[in-house]
PDB file of N, CA and C in Angstrom:
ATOM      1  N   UNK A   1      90.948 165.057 106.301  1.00  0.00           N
ATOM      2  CA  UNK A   1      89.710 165.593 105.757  1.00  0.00           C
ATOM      3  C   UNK A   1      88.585 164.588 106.025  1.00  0.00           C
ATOM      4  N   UNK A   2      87.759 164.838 106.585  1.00  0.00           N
ATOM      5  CA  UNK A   2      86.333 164.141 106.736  1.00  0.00           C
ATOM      6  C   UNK A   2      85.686 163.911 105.276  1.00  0.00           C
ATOM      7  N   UNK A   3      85.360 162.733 105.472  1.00  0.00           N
ATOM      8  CA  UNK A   3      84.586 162.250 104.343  1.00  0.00           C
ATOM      9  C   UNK A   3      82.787 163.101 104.295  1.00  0.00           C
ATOM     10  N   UNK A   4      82.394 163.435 103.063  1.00  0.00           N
ATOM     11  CA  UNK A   4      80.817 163.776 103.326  1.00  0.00           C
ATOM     12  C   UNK A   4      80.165 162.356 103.285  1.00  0.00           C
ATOM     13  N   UNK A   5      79.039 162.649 103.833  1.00  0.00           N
ATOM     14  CA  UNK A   5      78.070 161.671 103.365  1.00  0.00           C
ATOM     15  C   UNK A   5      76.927 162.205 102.539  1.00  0.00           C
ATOM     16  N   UNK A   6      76.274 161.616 102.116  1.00  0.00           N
ATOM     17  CA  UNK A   6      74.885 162.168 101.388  1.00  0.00           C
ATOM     18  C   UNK A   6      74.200 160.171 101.301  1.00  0.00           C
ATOM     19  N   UNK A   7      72.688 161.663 101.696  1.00  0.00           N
ATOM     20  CA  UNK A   7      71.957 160.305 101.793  1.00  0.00           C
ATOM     21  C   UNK A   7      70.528 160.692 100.581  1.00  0.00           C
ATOM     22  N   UNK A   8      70.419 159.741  99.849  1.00  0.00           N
ATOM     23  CA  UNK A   8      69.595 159.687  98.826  1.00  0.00           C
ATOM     24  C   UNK A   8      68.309 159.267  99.475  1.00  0.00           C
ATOM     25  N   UNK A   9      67.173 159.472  99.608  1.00  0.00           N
ATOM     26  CA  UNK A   9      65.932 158.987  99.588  1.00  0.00           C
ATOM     27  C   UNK A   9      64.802 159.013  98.609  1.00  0.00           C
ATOM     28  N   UNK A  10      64.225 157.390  98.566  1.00  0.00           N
ATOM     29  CA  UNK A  10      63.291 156.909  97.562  1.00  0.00           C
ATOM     30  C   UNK A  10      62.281 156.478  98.501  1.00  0.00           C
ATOM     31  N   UNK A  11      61.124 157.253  97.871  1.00  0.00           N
ATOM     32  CA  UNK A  11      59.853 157.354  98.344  1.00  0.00           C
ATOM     33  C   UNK A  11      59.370 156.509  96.912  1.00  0.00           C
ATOM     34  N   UNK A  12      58.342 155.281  97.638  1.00  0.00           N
ATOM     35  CA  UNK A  12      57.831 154.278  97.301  1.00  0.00           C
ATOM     36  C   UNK A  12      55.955 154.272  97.239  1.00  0.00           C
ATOM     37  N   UNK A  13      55.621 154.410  95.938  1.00  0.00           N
ATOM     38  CA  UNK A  13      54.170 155.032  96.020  1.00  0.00           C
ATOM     39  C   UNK A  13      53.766 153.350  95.516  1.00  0.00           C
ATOM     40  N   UNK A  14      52.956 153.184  96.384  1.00  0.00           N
ATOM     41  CA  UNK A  14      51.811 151.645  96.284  1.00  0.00           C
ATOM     42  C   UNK A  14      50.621 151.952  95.301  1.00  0.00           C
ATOM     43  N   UNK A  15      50.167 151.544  94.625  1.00  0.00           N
ATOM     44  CA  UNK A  15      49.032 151.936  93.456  1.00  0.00           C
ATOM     45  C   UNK A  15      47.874 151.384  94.281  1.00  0.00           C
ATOM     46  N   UNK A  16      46.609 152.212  93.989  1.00  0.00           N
ATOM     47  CA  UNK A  16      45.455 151.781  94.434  1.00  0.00           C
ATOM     48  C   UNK A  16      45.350 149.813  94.372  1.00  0.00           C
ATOM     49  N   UNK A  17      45.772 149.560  93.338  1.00  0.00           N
ATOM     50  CA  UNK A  17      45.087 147.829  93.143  1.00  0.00           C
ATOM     51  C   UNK A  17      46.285 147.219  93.979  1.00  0.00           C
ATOM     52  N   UNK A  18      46.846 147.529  94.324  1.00  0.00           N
ATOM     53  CA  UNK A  18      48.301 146.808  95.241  1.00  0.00           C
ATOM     54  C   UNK A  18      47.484 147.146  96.735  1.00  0.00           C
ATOM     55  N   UNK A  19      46.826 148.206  96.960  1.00  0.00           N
ATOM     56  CA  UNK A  19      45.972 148.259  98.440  1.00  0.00           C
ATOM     57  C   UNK A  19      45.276 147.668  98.401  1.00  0.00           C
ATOM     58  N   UNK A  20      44.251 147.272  97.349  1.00  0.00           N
ATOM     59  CA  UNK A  20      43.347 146.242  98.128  1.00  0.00           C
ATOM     60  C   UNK A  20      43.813 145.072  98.240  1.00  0.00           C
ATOM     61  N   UNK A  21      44.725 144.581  97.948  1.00  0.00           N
ATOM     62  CA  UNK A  21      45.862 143.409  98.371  1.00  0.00           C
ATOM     63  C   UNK A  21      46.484 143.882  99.646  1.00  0.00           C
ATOM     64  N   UNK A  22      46.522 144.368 100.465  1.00  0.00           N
ATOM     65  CA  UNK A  22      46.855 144.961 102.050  1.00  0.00           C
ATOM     66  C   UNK A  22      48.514 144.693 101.983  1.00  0.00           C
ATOM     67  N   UNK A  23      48.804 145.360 100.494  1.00  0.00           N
ATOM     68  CA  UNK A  23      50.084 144.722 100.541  1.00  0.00           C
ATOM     69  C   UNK A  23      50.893 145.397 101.686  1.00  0.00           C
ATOM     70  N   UNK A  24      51.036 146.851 102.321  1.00  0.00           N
ATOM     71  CA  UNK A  24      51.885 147.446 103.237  1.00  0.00           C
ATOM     72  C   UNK A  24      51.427 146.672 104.356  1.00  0.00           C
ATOM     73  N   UNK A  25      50.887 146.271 104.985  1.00  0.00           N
ATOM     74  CA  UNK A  25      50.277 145.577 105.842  1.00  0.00           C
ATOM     75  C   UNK A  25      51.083 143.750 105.934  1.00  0.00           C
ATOM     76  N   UNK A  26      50.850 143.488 105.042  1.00  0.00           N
ATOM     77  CA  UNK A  26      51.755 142.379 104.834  1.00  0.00           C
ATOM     78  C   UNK A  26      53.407 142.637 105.042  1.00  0.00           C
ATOM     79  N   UNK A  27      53.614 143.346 104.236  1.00  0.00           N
ATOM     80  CA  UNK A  27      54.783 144.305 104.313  1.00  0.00           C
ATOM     81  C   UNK A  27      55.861 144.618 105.752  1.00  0.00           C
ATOM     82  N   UNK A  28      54.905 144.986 106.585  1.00  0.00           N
ATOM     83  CA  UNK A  28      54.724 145.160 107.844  1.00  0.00           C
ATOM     84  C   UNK A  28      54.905 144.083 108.637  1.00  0.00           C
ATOM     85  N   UNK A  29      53.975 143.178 108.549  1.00  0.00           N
ATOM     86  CA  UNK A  29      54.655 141.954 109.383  1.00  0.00           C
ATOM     87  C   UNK A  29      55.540 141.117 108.975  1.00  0.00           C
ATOM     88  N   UNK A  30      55.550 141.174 108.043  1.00  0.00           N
ATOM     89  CA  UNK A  30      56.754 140.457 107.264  1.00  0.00           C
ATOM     90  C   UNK A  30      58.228 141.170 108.079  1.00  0.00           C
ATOM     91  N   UNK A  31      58.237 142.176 108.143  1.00  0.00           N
ATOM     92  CA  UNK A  31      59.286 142.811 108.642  1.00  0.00           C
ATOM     93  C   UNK A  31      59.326 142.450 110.222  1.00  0.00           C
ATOM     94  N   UNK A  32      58.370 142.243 110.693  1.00  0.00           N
ATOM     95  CA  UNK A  32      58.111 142.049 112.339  1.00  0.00           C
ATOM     96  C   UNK A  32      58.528 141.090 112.377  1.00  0.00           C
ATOM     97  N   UNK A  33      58.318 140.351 111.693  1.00  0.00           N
ATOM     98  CA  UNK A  33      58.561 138.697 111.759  1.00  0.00           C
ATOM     99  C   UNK A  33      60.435 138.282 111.321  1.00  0.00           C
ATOM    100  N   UNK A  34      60.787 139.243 110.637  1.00  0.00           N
ATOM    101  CA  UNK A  34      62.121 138.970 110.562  1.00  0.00           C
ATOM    102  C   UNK A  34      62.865 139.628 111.438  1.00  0.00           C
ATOM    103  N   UNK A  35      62.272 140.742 112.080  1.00  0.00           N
ATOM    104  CA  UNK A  35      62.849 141.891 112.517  1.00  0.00           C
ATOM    105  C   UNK A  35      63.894 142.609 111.686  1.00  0.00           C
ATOM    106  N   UNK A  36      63.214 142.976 111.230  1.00  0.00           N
ATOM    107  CA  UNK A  36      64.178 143.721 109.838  1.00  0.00           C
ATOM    108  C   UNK A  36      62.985 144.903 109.904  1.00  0.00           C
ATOM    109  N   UNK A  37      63.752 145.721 109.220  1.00  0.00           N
ATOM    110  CA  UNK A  37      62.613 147.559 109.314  1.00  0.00           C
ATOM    111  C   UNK A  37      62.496 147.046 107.699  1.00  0.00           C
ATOM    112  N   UNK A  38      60.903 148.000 107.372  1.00  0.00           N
ATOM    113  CA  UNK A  38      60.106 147.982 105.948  1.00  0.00           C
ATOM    114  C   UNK A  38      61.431 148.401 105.319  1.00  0.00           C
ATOM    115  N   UNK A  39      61.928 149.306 105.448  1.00  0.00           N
ATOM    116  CA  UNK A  39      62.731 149.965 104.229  1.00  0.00           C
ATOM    117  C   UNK A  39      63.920 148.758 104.174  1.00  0.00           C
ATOM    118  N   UNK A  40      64.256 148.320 104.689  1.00  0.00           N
ATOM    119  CA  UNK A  40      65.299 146.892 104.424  1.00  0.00           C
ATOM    120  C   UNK A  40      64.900 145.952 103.609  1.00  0.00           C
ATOM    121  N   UNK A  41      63.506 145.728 103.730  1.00  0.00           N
ATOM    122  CA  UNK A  41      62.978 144.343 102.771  1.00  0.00           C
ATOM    123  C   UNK A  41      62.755 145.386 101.328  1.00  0.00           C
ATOM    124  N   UNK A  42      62.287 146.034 101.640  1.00  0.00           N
ATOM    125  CA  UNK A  42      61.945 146.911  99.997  1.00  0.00           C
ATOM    126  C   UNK A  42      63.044 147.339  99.197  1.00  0.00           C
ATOM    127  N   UNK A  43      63.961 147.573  99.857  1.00  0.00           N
ATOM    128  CA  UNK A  43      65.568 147.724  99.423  1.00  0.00           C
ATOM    129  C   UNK A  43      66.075 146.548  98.626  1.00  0.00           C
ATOM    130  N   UNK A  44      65.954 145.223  99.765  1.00  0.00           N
ATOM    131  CA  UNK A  44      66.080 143.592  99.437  1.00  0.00           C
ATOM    132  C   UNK A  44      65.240 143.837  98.107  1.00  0.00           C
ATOM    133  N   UNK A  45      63.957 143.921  98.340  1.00  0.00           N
ATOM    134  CA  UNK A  45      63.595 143.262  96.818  1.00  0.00           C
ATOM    135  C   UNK A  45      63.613 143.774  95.789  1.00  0.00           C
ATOM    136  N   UNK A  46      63.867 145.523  95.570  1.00  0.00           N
ATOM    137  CA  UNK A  46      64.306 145.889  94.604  1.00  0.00           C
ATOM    138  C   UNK A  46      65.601 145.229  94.122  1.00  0.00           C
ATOM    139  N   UNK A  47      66.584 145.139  95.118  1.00  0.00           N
ATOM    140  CA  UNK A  47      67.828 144.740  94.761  1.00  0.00           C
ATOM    141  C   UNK A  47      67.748 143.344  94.108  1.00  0.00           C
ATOM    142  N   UNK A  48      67.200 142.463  94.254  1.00  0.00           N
ATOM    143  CA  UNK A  48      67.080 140.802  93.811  1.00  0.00           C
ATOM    144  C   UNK A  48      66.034 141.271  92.905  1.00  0.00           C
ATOM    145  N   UNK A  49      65.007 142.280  92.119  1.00  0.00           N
ATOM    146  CA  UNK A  49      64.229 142.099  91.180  1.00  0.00           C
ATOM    147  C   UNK A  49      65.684 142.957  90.171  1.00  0.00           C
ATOM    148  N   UNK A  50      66.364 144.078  90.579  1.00  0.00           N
ATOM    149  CA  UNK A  50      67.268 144.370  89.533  1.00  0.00           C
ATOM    150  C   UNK A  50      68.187 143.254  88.772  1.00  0.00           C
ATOM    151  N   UNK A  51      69.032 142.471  89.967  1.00  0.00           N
ATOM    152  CA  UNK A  51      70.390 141.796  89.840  1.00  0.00           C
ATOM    153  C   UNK A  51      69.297 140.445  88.998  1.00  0.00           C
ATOM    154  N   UNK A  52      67.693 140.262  88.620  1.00  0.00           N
ATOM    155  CA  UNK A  52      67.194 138.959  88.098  1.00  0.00           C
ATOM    156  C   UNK A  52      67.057 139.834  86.941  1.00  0.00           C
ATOM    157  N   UNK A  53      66.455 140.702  86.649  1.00  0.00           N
ATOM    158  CA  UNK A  53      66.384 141.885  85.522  1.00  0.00           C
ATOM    159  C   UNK A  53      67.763 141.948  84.842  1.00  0.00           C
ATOM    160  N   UNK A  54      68.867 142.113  85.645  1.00  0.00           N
ATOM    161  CA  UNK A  54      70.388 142.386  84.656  1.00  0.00           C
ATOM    162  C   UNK A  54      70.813 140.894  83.913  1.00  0.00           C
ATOM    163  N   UNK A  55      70.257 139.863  84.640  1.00  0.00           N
ATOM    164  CA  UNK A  55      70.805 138.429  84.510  1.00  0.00           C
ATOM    165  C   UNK A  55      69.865 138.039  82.866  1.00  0.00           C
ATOM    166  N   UNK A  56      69.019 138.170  83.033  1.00  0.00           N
ATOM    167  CA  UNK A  56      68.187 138.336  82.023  1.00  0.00           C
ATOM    168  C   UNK A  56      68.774 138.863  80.610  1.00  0.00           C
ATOM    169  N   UNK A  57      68.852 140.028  80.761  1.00  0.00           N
ATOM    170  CA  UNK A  57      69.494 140.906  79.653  1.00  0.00           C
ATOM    171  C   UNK A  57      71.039 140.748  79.093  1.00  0.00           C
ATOM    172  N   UNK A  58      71.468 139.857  79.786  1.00  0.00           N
ATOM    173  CA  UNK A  58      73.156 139.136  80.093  1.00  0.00           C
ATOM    174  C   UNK A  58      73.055 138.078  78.891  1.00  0.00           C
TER     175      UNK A  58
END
């Protein structure tokens, strides 16, 4: 039997005061510069702001 997959997607809304900080833009090369794609680092830092968030509450 074949396994399913399912793929979840999270759409990431930037607030007006986070744009005039050019934060996607930063965002952007930041990723160029590692060569890593946007959705990898935003993944990364949700993941290290949760796992500092759970450590916290521990």
């Amino acid at each position: 039997m074949k396994p399913t997959r399912t793929t979840q997607t999270v759409s990431v809304y930037i607030p007006s005061g986070s744009r005039e900080k050019h934060l996607l833009e930063r965002l952007i090369r930041l990723a160029e510069k590692r060569d890593r794609s946007l959705n990898y680092l935003i993944v990364e830092a949700i993941t290290k702001y949760v796992d500092r968030e759970e450590t916290k509450q521990a």
